[in-house]
Protein backbone atom coordinates (compact mmCIF):
# COMPACT_ATOMS: atom_id res chain seq x y z
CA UNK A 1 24.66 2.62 0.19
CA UNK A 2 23.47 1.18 3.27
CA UNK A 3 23.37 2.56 6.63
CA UNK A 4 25.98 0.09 7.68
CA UNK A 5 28.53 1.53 4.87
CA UNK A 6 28.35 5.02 5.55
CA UNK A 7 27.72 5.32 9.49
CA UNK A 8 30.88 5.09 12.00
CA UNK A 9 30.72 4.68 15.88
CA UNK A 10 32.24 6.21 18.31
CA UNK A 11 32.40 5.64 22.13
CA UNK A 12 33.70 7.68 24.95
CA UNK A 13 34.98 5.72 27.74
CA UNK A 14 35.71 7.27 31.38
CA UNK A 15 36.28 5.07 34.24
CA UNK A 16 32.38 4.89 35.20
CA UNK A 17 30.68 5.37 32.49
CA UNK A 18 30.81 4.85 28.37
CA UNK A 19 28.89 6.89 26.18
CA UNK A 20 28.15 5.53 22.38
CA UNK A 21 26.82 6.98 19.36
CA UNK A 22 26.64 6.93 15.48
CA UNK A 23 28.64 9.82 13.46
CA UNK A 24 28.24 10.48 10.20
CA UNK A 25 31.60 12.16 8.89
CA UNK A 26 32.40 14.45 11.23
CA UNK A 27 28.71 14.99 12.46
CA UNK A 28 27.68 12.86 16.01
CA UNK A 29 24.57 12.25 15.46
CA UNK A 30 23.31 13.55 18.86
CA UNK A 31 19.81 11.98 19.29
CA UNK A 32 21.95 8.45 18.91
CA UNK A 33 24.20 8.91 21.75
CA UNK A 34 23.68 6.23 24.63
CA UNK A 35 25.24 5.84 27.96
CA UNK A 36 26.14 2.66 29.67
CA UNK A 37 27.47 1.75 33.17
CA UNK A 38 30.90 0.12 33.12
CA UNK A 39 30.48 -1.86 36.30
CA UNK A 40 27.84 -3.74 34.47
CA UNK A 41 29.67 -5.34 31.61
CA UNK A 42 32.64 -6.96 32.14
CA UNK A 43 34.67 -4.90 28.93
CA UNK A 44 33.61 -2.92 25.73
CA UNK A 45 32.76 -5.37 23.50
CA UNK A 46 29.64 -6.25 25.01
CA UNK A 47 28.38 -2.52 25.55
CA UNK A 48 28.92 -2.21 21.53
CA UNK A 49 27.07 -5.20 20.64
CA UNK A 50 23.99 -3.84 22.94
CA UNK A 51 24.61 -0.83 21.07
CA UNK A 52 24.14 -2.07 17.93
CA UNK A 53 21.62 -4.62 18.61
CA UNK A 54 19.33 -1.80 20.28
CA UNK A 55 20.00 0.51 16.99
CA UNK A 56 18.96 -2.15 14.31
CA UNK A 57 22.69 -2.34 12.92
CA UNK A 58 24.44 -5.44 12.10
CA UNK A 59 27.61 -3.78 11.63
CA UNK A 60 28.80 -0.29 10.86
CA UNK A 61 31.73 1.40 8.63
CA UNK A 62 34.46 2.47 11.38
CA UNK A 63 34.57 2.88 15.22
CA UNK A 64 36.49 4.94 16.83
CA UNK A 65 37.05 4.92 20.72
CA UNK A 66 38.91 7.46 22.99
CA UNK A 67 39.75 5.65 26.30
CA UNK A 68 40.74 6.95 29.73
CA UNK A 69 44.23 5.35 30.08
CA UNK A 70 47.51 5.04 28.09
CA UNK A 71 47.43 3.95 24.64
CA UNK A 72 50.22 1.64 23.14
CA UNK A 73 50.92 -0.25 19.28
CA UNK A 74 46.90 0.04 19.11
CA UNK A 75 45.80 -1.18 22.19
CA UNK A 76 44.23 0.92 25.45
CA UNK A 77 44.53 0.12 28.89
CA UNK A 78 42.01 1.50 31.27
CA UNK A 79 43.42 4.09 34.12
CA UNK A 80 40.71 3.28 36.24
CA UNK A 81 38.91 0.33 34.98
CA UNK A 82 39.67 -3.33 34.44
CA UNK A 83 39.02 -3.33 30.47
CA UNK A 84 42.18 -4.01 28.21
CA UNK A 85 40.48 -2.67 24.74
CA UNK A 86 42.29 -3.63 21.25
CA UNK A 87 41.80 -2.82 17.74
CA UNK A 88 40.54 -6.90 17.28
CA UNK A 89 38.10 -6.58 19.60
CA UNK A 90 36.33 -3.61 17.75
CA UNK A 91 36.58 -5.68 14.50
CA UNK A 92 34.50 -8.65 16.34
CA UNK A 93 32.13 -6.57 18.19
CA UNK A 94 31.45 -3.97 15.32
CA UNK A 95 32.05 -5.92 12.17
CA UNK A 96 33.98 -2.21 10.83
CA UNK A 97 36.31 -2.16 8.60
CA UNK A 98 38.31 0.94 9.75
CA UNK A 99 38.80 1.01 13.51
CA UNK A 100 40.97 2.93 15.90
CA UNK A 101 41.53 3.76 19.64
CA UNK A 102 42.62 7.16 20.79
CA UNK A 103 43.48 8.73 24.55
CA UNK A 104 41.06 10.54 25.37
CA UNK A 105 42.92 13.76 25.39
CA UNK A 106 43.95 13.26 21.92
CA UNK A 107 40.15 12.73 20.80
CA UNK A 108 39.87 16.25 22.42
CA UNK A 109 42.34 17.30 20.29
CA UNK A 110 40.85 16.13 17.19
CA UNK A 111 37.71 17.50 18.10
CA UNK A 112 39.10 20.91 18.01
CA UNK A 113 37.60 22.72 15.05
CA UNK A 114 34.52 20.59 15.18
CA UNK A 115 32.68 22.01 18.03
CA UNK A 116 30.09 24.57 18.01
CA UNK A 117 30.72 27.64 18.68
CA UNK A 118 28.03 28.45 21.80
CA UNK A 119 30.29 25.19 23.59
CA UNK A 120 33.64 27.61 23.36
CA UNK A 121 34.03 30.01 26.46
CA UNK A 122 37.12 32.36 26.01
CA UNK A 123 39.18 33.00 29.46
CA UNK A 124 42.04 35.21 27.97
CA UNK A 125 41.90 36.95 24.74
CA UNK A 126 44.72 36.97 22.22
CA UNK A 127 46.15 35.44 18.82
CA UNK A 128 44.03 33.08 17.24
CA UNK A 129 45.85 31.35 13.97
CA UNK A 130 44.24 29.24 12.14
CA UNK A 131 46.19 26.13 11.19
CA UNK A 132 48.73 27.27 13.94
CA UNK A 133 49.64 24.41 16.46
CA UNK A 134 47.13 24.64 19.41
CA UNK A 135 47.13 23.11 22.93
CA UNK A 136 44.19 20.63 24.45
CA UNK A 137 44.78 20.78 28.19
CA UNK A 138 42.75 18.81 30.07
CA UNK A 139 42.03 19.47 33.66
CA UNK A 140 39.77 17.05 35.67
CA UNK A 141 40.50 13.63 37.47
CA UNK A 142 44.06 13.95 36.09
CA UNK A 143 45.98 16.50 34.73
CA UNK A 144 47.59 16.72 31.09
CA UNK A 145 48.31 17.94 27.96
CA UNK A 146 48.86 17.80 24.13
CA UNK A 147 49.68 19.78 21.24
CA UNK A 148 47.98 19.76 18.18
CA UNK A 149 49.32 20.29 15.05
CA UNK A 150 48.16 19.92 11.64
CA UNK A 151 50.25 18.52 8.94
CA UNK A 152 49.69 17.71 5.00
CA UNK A 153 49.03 14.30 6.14
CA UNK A 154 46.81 15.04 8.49
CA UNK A 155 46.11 16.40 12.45
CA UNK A 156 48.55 14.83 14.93
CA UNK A 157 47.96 15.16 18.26
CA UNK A 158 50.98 13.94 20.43
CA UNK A 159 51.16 11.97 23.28
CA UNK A 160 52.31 13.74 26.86
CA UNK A 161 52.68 12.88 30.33
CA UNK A 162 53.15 16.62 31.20
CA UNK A 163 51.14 16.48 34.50
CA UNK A 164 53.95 15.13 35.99
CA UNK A 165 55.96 17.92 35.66
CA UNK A 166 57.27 19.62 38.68
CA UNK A 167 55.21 22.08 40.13
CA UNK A 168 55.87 25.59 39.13
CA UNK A 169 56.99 27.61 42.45
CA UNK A 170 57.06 31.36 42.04
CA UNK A 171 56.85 32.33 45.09
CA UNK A 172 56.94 31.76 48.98
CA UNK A 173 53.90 30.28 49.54
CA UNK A 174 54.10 28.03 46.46
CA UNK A 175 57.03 26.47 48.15
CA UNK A 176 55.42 25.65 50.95
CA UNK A 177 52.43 24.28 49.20
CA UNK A 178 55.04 22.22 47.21
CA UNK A 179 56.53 20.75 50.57
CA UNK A 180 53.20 20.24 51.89
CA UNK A 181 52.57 18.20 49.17
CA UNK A 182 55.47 15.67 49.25
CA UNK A 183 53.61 14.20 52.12
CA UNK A 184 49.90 15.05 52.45
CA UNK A 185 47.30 12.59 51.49
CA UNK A 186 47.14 9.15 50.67
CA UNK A 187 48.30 9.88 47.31
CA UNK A 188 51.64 11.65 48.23
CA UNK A 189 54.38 9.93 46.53
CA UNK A 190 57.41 12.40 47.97
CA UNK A 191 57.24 15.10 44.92
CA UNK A 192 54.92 17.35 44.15
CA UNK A 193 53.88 17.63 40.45
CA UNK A 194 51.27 19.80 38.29
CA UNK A 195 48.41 16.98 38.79
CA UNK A 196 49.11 17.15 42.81
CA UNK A 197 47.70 20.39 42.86
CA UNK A 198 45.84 21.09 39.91
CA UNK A 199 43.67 18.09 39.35
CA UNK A 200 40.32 17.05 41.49
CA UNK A 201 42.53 15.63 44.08
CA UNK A 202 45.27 18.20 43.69
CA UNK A 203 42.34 20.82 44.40
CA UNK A 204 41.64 19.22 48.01
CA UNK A 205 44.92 19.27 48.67
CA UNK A 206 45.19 23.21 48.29
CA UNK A 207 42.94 23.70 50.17
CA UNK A 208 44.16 21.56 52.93
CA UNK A 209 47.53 23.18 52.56
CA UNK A 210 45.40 26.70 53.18
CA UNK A 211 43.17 25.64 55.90
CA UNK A 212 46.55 24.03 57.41
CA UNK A 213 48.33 27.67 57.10
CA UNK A 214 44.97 29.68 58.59
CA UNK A 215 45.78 27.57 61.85
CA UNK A 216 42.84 24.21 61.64
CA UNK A 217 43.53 21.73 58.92
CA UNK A 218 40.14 20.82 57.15
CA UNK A 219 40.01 17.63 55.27
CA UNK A 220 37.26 18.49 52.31
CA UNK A 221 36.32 16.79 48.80
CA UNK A 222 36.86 19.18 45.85
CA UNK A 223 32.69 19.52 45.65
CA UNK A 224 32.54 20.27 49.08
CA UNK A 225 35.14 23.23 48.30
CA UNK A 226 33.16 24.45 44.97
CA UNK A 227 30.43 24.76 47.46
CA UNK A 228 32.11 26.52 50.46
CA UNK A 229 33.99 28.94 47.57
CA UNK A 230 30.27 29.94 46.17
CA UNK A 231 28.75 30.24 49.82
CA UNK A 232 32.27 33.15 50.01
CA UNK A 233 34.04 31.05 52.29
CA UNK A 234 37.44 32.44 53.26
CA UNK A 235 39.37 29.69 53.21
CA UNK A 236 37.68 28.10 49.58
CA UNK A 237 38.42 31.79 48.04
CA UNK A 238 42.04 31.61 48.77
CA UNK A 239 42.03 28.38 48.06
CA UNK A 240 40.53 29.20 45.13
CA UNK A 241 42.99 32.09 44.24
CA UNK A 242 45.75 29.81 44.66
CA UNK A 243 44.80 27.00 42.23
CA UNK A 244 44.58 29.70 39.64
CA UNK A 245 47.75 31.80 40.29
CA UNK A 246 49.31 27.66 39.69
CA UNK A 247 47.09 27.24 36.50
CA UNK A 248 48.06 30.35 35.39
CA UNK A 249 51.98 29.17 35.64
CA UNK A 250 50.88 26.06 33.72
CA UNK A 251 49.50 27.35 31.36
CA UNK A 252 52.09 30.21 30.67
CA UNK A 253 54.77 27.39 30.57
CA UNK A 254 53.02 25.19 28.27
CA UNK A 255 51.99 27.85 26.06
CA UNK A 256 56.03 28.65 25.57
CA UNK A 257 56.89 24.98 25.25
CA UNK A 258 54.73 24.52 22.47
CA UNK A 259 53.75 27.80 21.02
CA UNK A 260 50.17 26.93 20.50
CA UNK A 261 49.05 30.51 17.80
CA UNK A 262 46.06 28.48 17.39
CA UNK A 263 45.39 28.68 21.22
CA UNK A 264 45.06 26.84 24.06
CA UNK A 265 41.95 25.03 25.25
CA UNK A 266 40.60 23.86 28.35
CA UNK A 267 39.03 20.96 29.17
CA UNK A 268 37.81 19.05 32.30
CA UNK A 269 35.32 19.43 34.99
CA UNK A 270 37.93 20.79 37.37
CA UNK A 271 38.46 23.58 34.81
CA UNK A 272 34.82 23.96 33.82
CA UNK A 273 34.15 24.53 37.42
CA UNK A 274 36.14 26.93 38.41
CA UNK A 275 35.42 29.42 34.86
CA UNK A 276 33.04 31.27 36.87
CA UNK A 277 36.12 32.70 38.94
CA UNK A 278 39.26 32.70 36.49
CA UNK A 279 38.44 36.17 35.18
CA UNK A 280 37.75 37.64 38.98
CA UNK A 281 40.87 35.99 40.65
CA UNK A 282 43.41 37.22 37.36
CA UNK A 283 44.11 34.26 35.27
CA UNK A 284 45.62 36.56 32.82
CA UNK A 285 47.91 37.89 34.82
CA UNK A 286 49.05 34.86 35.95
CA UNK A 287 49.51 33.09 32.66
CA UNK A 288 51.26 36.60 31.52
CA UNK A 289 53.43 36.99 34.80
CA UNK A 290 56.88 35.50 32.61
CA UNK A 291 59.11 38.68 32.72
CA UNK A 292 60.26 40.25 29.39
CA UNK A 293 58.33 38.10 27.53
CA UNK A 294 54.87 39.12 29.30
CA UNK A 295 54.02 40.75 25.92
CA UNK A 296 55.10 38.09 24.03
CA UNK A 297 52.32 35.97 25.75
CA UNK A 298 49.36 38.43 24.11
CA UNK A 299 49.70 35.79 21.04
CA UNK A 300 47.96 33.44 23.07
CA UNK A 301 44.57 32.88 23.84
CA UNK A 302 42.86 30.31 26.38
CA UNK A 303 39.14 29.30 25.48
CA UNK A 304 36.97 26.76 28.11
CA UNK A 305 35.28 23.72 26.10
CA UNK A 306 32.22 23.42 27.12
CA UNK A 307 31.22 20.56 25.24
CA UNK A 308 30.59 17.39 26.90
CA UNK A 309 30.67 15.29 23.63
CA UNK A 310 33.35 17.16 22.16
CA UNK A 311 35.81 13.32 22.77
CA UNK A 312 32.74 11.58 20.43
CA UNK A 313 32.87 14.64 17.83
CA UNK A 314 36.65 14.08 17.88
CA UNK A 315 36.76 10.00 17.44
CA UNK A 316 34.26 11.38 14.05
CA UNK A 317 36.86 13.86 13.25
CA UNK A 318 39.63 11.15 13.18
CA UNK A 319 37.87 8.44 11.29
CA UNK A 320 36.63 11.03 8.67
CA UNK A 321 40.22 11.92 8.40
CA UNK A 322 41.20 8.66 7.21
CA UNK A 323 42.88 8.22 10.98
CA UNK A 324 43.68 4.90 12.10
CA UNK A 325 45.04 3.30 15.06
């Protein structure tokens, strides 16, 4: 067989960048992988075509893409980025036979059980099932989440919009952080949901709802906080200590919504950056703090990917799966 009938590509495409490479079954093949500013093409197909002209490859088995936006009937609309991507257009620019387009939380998903393990960081300790439902929650420029289940036909990883949730409020000060954030910031929209406080932006905002409390409102990006929170900055710690006591509630929800045995799993450079501190500040106790069921939440377990491919591995995983769409 020919290269072109047994290799698949895959693409990874955030709102700046797109990464490419060639898979082989469920293997990226990681010396192929390519990265390619967006704001110099004017959509995907062209980035693929370069692709595959610079490889030697007329044409390859299946692509697979996981964009950063909503994906409806097979097509993918860009969050953050002018490119409308459709299973046609991966036809023409590919020449595959098999394509399909995933979110790029559900590529995460399908990655799960794919990635090494020196990528997998665990945060709480607990049940691990295997073949039990698990939970890919992805904390970065957004917030969301999705269960993952696998089926005799096959993984599905369904579709949410659960960073939109209401903010959990357990205490005092978490409802006046919710207040606060019904009108701080550009991006206030009147309520105050999970991504509001969790996410990159949500992060800033914590902390302005903190520095606004200690008596001198500070206006800071969320690196400028990772920064002031490693130099031991007062205000960044309990800044800090409040993002996690909410993650912790997140989490601890989510994990009784869907009952992930298999675990739950973090994603996200919001998330990845503030590991270093989630054992230190409690997460645990957090995501345990729900009453008489406190014990029951020992079944779960939350692990950090650490994996910055892990989308690509999962766009292999779904193709070599037989997935379409």
């Amino acid at each position: 067989m020919t290269q072109a009938q047994t290799l698949a590509l895959v693409a990874d495409i955030g709102g700046t960048n797109t990464r490419v490479a060639l898979a082989e079954g469920t293997q990226v093949r990681a010396d192929s992988i390519r990265r390619y500013s967006n704001a110099e093409y004017p959509g995907l197909e062209p980035v693929l075509r370069a692709y595959l002209a610079d490889a030697g490859l007329a044409s390859v088995a299946g692509a697979c893409v996981a964009a950063a936006g909503p994906v409806r009937d097979g097509v993918a609309v860009m969050t953050n980025l002018d490119w409308t991507i459709t299973g046609a257009g991966l036809t023409e620019a590919t020449g595959a036979g098999r394509v399909a387009i995933l979110n790029d939380l559900q590529a995460q998903g399908h990655a799960l059980g794919h990635i090494a393990p020196q990528f997998l960081r665990p945060v709480i300790a607990g049940g691990h099932r295997p073949g039990e439902t698990m939970l890919v929650v992805g904390v970065g420029t957004g917030m969301n989440a999705a269960p993952v289940h696998d089926t005799p036909e096959g993984r599905l990883v369904a579709a949410s919009e659960c960073g939109h949730v209401s903010m959990p409020v357990r205490s005092d000060e978490d409802y006046r952080l919710m207040r606060f954030g019904e009108s701080h910031g550009a991006s206030a929209h009147g309520f105050t949901g999970v991504e509001d406080v969790l996410a990159g932006r949500g992060l800033e905002r914590v902390h302005a709802f903190v520095s606004h409390e200690a008596g001198a409102l500070q206006e800071r990006k969320a690196a400028e906080i990772m920064a002031a929170l490693a130099a031991g900055d007062p205000v960044a710690r309990h800044t800090a200590q409040l993002w996690v006591h909410i993650l912790g509630q997140v989490l601890g929800n989510l994990a009784l919504t869907h009952l992930p045995f298999g675990g739950l799993f973090l994603i996200g450079g919001v998330a990845r950056a503030m590991t270093p501190y989630l054992d230190e500040m409690d997460l645990t106790a957090h995501f345990r703090d729900k009453g008489r069921f406190a014990e029951f939440m020992e079944n779960f377990s939350v692990t950090v990917v650490e994996d910055d491919f892990a989308a690509l591995t999962g766009c292999a995983a779904h193709l070599a799966a037989g997935g379409r769409g």
